[in-house]
C-alpha atoms as a PDB file:
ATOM      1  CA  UNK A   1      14.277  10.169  -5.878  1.00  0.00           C
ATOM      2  CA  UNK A   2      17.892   9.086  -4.662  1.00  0.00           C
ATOM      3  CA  UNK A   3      18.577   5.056  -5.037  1.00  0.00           C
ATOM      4  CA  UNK A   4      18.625   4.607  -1.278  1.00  0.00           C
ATOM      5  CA  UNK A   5      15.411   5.586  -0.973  1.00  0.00           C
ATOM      6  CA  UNK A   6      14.208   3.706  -4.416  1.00  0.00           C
ATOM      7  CA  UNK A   7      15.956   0.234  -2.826  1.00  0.00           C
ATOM      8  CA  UNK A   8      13.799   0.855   0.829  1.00  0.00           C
ATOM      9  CA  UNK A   9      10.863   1.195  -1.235  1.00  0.00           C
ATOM     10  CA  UNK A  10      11.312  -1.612  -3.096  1.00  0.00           C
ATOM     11  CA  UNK A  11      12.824  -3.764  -0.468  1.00  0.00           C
ATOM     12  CA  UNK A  12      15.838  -5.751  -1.980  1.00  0.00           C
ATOM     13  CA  UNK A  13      16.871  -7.595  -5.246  1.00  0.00           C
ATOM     14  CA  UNK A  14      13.757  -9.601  -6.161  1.00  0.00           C
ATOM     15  CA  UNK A  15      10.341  -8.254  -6.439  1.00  0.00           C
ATOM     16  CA  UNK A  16       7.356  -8.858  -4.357  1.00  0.00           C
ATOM     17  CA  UNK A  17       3.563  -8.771  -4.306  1.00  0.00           C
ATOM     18  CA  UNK A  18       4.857  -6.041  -0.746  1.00  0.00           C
ATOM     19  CA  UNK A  19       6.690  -3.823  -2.429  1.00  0.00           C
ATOM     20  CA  UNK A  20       4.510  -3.990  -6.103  1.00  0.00           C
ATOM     21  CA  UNK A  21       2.515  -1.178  -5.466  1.00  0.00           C
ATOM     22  CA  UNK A  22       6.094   1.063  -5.106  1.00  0.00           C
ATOM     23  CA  UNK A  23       7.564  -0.241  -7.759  1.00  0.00           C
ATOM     24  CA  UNK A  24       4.429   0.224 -10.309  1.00  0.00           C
ATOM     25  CA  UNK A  25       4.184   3.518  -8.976  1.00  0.00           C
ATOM     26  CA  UNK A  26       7.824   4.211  -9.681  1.00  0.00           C
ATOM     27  CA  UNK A  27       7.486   2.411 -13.180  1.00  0.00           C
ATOM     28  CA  UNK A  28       4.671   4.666 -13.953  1.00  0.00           C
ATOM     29  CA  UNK A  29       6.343   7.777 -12.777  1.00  0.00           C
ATOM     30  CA  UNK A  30       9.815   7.323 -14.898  1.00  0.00           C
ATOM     31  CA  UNK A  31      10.426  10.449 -17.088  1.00  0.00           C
ATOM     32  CA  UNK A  32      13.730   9.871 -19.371  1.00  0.00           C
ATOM     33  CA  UNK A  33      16.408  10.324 -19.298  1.00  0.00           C
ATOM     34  CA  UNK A  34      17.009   8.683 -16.023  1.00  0.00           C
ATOM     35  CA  UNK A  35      20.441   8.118 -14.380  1.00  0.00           C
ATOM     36  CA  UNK A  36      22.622   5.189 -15.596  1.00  0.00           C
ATOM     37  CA  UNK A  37      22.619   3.653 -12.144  1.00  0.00           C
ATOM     38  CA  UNK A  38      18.807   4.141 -11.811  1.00  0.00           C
ATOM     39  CA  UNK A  39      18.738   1.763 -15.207  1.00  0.00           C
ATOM     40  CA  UNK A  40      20.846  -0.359 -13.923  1.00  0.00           C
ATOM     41  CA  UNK A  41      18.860  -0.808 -10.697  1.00  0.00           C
ATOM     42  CA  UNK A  42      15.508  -1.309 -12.154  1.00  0.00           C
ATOM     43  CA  UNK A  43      16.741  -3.977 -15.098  1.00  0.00           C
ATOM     44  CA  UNK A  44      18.985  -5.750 -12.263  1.00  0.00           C
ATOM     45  CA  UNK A  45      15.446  -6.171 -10.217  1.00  0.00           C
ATOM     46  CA  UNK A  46      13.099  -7.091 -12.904  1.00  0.00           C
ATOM     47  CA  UNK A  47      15.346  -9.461 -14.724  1.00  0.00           C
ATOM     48  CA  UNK A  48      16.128 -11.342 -11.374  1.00  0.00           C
ATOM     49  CA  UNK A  49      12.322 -11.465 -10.156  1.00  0.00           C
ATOM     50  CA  UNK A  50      11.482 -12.319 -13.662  1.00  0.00           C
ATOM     51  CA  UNK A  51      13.954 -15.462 -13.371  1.00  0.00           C
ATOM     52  CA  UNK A  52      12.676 -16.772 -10.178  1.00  0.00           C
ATOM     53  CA  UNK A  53       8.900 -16.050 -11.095  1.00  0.00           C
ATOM     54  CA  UNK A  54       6.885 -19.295 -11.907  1.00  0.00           C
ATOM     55  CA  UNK A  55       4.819 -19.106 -14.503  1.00  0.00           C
ATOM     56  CA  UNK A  56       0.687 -20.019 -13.856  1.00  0.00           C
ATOM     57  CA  UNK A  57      -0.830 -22.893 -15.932  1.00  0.00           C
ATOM     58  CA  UNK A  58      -1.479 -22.329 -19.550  1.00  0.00           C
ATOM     59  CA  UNK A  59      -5.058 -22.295 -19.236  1.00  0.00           C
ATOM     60  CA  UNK A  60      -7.504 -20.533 -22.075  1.00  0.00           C
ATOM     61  CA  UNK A  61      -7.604 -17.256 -19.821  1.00  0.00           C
ATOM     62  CA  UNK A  62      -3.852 -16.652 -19.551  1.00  0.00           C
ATOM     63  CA  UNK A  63      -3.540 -17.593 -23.452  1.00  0.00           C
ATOM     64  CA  UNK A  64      -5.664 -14.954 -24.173  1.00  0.00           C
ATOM     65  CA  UNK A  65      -4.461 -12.647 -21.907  1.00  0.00           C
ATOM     66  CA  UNK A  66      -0.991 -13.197 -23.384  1.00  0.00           C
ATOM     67  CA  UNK A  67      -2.083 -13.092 -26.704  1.00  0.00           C
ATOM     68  CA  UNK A  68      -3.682  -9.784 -26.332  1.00  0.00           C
ATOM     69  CA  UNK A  69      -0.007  -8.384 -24.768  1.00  0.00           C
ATOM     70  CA  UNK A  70       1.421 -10.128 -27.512  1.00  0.00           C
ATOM     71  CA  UNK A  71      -0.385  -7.586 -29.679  1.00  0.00           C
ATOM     72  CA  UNK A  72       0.082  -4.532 -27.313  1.00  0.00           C
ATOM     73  CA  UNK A  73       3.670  -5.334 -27.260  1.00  0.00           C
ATOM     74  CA  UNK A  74       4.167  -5.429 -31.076  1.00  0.00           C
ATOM     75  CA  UNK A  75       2.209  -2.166 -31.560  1.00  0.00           C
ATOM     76  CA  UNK A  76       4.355  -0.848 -29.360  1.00  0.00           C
ATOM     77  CA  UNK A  77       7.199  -0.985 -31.324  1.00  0.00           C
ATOM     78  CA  UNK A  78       8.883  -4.124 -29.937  1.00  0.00           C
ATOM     79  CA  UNK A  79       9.577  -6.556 -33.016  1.00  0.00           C
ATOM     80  CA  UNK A  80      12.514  -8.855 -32.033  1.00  0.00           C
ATOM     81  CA  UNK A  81      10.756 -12.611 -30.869  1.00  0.00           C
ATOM     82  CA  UNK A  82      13.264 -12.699 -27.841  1.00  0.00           C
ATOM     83  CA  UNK A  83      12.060  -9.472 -26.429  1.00  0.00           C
ATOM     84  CA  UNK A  84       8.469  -9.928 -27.233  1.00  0.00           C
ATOM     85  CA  UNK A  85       8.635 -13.171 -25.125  1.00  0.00           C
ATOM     86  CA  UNK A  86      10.770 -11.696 -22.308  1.00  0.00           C
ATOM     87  CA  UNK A  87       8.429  -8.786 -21.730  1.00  0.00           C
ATOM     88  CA  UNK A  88       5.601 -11.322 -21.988  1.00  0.00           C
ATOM     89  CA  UNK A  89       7.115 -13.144 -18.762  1.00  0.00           C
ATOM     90  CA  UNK A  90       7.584  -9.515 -16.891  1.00  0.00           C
ATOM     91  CA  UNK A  91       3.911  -8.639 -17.477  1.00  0.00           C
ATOM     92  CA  UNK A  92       2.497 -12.002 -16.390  1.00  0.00           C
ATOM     93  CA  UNK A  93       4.710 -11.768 -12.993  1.00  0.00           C
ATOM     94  CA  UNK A  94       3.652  -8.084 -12.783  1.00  0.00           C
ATOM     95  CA  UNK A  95      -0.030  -9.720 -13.560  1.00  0.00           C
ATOM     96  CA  UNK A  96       0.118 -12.103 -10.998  1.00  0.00           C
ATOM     97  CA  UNK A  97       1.527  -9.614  -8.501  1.00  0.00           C
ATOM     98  CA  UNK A  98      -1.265  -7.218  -8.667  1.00  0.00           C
ATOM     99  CA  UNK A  99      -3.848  -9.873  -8.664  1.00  0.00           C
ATOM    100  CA  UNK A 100      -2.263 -10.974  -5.135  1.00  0.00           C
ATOM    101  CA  UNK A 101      -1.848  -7.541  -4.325  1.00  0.00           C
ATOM    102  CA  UNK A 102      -5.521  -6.696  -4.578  1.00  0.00           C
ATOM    103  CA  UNK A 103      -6.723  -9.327  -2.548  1.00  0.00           C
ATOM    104  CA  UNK A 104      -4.212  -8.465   0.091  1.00  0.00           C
ATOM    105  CA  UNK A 105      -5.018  -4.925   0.209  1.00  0.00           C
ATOM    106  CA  UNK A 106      -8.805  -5.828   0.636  1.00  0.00           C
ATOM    107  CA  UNK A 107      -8.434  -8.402   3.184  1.00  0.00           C
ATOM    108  CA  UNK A 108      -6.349  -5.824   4.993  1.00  0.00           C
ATOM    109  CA  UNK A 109      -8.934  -3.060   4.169  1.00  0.00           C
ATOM    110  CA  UNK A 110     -11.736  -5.498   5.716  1.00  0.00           C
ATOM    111  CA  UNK A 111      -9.258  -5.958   8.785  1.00  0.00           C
ATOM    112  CA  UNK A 112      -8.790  -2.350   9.472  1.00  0.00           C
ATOM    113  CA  UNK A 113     -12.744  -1.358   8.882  1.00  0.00           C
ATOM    114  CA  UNK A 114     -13.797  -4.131  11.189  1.00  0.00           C
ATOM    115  CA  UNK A 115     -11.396  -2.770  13.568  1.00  0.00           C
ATOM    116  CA  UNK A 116     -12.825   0.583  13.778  1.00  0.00           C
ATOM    117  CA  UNK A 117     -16.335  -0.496  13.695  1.00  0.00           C
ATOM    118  CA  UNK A 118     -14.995  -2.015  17.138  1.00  0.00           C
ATOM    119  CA  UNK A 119     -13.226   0.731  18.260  1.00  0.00           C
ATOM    120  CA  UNK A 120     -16.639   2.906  17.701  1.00  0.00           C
ATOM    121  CA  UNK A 121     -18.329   0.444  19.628  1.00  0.00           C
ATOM    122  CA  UNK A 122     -16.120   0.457  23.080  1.00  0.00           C
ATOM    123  CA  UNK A 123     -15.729   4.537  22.664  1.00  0.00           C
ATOM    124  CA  UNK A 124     -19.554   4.832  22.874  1.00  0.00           C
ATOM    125  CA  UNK A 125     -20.095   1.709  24.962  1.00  0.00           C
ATOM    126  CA  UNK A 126     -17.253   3.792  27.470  1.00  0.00           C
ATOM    127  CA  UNK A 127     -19.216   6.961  27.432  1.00  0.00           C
ATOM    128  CA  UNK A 128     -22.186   5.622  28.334  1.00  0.00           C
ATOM    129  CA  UNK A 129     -21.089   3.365  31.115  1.00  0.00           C
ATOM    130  CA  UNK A 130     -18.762   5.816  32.594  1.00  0.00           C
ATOM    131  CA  UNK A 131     -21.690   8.433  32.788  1.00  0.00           C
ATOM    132  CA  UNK A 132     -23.916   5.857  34.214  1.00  0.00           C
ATOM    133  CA  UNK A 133     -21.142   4.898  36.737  1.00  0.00           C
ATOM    134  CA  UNK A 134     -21.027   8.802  37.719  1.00  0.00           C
ATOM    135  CA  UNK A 135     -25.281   9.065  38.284  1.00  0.00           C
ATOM    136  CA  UNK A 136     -24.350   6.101  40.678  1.00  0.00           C
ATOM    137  CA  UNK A 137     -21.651   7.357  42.385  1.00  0.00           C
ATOM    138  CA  UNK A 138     -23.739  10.726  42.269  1.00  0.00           C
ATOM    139  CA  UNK A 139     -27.314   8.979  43.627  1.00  0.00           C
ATOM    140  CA  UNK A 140     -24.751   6.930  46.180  1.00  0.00           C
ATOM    141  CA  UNK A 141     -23.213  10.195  47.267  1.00  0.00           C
ATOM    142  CA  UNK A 142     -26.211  11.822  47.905  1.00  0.00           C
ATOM    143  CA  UNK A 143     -28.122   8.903  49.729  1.00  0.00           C
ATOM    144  CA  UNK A 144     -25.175   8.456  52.018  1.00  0.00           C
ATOM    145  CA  UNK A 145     -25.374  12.700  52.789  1.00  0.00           C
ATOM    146  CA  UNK A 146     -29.533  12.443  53.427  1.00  0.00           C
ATOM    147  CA  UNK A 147     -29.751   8.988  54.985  1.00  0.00           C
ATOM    148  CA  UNK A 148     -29.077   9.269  58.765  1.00  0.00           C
ATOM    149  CA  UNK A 149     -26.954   6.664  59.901  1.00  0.00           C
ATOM    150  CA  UNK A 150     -26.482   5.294  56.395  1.00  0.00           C
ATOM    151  CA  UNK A 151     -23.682   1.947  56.719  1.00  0.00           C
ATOM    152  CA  UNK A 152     -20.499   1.466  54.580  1.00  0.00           C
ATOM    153  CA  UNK A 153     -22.564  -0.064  51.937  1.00  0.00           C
ATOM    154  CA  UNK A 154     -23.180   3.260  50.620  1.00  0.00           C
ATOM    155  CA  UNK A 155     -19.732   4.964  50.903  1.00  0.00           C
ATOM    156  CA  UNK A 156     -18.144   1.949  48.655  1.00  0.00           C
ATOM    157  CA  UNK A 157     -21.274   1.973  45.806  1.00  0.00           C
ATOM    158  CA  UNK A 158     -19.893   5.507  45.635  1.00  0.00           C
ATOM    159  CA  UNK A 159     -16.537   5.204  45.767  1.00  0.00           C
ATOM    160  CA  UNK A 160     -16.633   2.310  43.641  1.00  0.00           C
ATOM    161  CA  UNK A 161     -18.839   3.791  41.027  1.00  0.00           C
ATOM    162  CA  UNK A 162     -16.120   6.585  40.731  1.00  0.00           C
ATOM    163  CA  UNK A 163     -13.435   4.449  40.302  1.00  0.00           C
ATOM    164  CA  UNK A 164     -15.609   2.795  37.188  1.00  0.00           C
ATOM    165  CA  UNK A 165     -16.350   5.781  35.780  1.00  0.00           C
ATOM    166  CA  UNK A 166     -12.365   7.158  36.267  1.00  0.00           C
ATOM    167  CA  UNK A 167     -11.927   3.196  34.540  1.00  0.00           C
ATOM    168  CA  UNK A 168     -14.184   3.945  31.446  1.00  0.00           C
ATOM    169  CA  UNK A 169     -13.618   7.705  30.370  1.00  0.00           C
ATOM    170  CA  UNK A 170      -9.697   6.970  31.104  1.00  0.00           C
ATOM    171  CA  UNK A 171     -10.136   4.650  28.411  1.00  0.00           C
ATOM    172  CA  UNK A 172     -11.917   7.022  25.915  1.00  0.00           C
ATOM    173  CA  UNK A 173      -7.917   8.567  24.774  1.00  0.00           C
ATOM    174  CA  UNK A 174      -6.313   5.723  24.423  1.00  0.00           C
ATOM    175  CA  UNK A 175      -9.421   4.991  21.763  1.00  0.00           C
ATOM    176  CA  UNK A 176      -9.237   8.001  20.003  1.00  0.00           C
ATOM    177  CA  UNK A 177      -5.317   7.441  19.257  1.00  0.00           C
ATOM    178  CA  UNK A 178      -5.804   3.963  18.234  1.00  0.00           C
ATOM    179  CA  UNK A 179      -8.725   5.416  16.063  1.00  0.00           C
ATOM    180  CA  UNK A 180      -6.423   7.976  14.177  1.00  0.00           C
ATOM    181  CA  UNK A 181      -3.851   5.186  13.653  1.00  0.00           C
ATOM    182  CA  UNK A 182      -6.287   2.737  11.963  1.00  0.00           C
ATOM    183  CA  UNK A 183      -7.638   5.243  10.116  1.00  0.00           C
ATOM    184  CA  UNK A 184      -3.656   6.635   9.271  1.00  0.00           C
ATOM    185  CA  UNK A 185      -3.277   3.589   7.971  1.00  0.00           C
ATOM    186  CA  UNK A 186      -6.900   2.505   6.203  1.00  0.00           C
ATOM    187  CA  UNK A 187      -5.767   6.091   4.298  1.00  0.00           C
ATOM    188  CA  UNK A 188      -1.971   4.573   3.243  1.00  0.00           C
ATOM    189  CA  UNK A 189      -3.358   1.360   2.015  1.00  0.00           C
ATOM    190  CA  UNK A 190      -5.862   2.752   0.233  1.00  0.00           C
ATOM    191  CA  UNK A 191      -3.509   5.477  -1.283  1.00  0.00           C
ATOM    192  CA  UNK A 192      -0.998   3.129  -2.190  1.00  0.00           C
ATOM    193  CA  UNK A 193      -3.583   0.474  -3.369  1.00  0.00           C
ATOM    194  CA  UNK A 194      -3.048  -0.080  -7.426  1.00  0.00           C
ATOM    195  CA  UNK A 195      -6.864  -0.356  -8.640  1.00  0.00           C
ATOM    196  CA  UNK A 196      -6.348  -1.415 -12.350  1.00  0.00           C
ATOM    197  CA  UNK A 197      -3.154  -2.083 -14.209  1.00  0.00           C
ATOM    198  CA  UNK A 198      -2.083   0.962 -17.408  1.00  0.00           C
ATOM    199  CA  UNK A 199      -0.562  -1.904 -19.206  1.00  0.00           C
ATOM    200  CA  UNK A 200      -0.171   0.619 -22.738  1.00  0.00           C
ATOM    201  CA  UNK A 201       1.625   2.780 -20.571  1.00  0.00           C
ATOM    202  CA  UNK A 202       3.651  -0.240 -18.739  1.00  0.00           C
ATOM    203  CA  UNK A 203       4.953  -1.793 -22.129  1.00  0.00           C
ATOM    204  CA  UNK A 204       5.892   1.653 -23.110  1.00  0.00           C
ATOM    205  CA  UNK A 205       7.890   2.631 -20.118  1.00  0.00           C
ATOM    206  CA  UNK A 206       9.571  -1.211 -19.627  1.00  0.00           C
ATOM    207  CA  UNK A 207      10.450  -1.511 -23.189  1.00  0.00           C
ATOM    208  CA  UNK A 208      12.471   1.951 -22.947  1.00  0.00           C
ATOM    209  CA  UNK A 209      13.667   0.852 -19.884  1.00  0.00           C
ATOM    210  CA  UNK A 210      14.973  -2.490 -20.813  1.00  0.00           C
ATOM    211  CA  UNK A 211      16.382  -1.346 -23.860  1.00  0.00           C
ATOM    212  CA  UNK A 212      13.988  -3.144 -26.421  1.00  0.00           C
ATOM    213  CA  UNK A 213      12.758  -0.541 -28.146  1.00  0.00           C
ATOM    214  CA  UNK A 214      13.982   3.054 -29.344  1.00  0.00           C
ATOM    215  CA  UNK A 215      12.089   5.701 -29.860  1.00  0.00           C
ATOM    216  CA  UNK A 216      13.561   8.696 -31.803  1.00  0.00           C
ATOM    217  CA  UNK A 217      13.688  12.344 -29.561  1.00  0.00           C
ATOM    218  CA  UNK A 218      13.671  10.343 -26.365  1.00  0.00           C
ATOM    219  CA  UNK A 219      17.122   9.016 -24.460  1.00  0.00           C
ATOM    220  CA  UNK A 220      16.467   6.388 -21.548  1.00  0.00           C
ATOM    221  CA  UNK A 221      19.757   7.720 -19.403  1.00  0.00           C
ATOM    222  CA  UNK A 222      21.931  10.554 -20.766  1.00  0.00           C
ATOM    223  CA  UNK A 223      24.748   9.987 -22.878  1.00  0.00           C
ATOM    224  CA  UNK A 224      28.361  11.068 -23.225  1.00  0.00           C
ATOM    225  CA  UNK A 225      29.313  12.774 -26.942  1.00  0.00           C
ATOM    226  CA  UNK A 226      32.784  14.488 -27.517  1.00  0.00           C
ATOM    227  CA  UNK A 227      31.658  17.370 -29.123  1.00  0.00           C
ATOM    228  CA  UNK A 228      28.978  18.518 -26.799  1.00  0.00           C
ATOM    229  CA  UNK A 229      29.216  16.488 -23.548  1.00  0.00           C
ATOM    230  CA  UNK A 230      25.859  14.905 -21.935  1.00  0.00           C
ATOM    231  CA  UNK A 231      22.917  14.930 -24.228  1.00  0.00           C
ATOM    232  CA  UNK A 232      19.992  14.886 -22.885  1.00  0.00           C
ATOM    233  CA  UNK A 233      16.129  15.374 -24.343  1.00  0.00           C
ATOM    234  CA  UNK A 234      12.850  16.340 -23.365  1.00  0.00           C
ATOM    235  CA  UNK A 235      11.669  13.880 -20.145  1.00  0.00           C
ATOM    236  CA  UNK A 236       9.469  11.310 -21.607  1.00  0.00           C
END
């Protein structure tokens, strides 16, 4: 994944509830060692988002919920205070990011459904009046041939039924295509949707990644040595 296409996905310098699902994706996904500039990108964003996040109310539910990261984060190998309590503040905003996220993407979700319920709705209710408009313009047409002497009256229920039914199958396209592209995108957001949070797996990859933790066999971004040149190890 290049950097120009890592900074359109995530969409600029401070993180949003928009571009979380990308970013948790791409935090999930790391394998080390990663480029140096890759590092840099990804500390430079969640150290600036963390600094501008506000954090909620300490209320009994976020005290427990930081007390059980607390404990995550110190089994997973993170033991200076300083780091403990800056990863603390990037997993509440990451927290609060997904909880906004979710009831975005549903909302949405509801949006999009309700629109195709619609759109099922006016491609049958299009069917069935165009083919009624044709048995008009049919019954018309044939009225006007048997009647002697039959006036205008017919000739325009005809004609006029045609142009309805022309009206409402004409329309029946148009549906179809606006059918595939809610449905296009009902499939993206529910592709891209992040269900539940792999917060083991989170402190694990953002302590690596922000440097506070080591772990012995694995390197974060490859490193220069004189003897050999770049080191690298196993992707992690």
């Amino acid at each position: 994944m290049t950097n120009q296409r890592n900074s359109d996905t995530l969409g600029g310098v401070t993180l949003t509830t928009r571009g979380f699902p990308d970013f948790y994706a791409r935090i999930q996904g790391l394998r080390f060692p990663i480029s140096v500039a890759e590092v840099l990108e990804l500390r430079d964003l969640i150290n600036h988002s963390a600094d501008v996040f506000e954090e909620p109310a300490d209320v009994p539910h976020n005290r427990e919920f930081r007390e059980t990261l607390e404990q995550a984060i110190h089994a997973s190998g993170v033991e200076n205070r300083h780091h403990c309590d800056r990863l603390l503040k990037v997993l509440g905003m990451l927290r609060a990011m997904h909880y906004r996220h979710s009831i975005a993407s549903r909302d949405s979700e509801l949006r999009l459904r309700e629109a195709m319920a619609q759109n099922r709705i006016a491609r049958s209710t299009s069917r069935r009046n165009g083919s009624i408009a044709l048995a008009v313009a049919a019954i018309a047409g044939m009225a006007w041939l048997l009647v002697n002497e039959a006036g205008w009256a017919l000739q325009a229920v005809s004609l006029l039924s045609i142009l309805a039914a022309f009206g409402y199958f004409h329309a029946i396209p148009r549906l179809e295509r606006d059918m595939e592209r809610l449905t296009q995108e009902r499939n993206l957001l529910l592709r891209k949707r992040v269900e539940s949070m792999d917060w083991r797996i989170l402190i694990h990859k953002l302590a690596l990644l922000l440097g506070y933790k080591q772990v012995q066999g694995i390197e974060v971004f490859p490193q220069q040595h004189p003897d050999t040149g770049p080191r690298t190890t196993k992707p992690q």
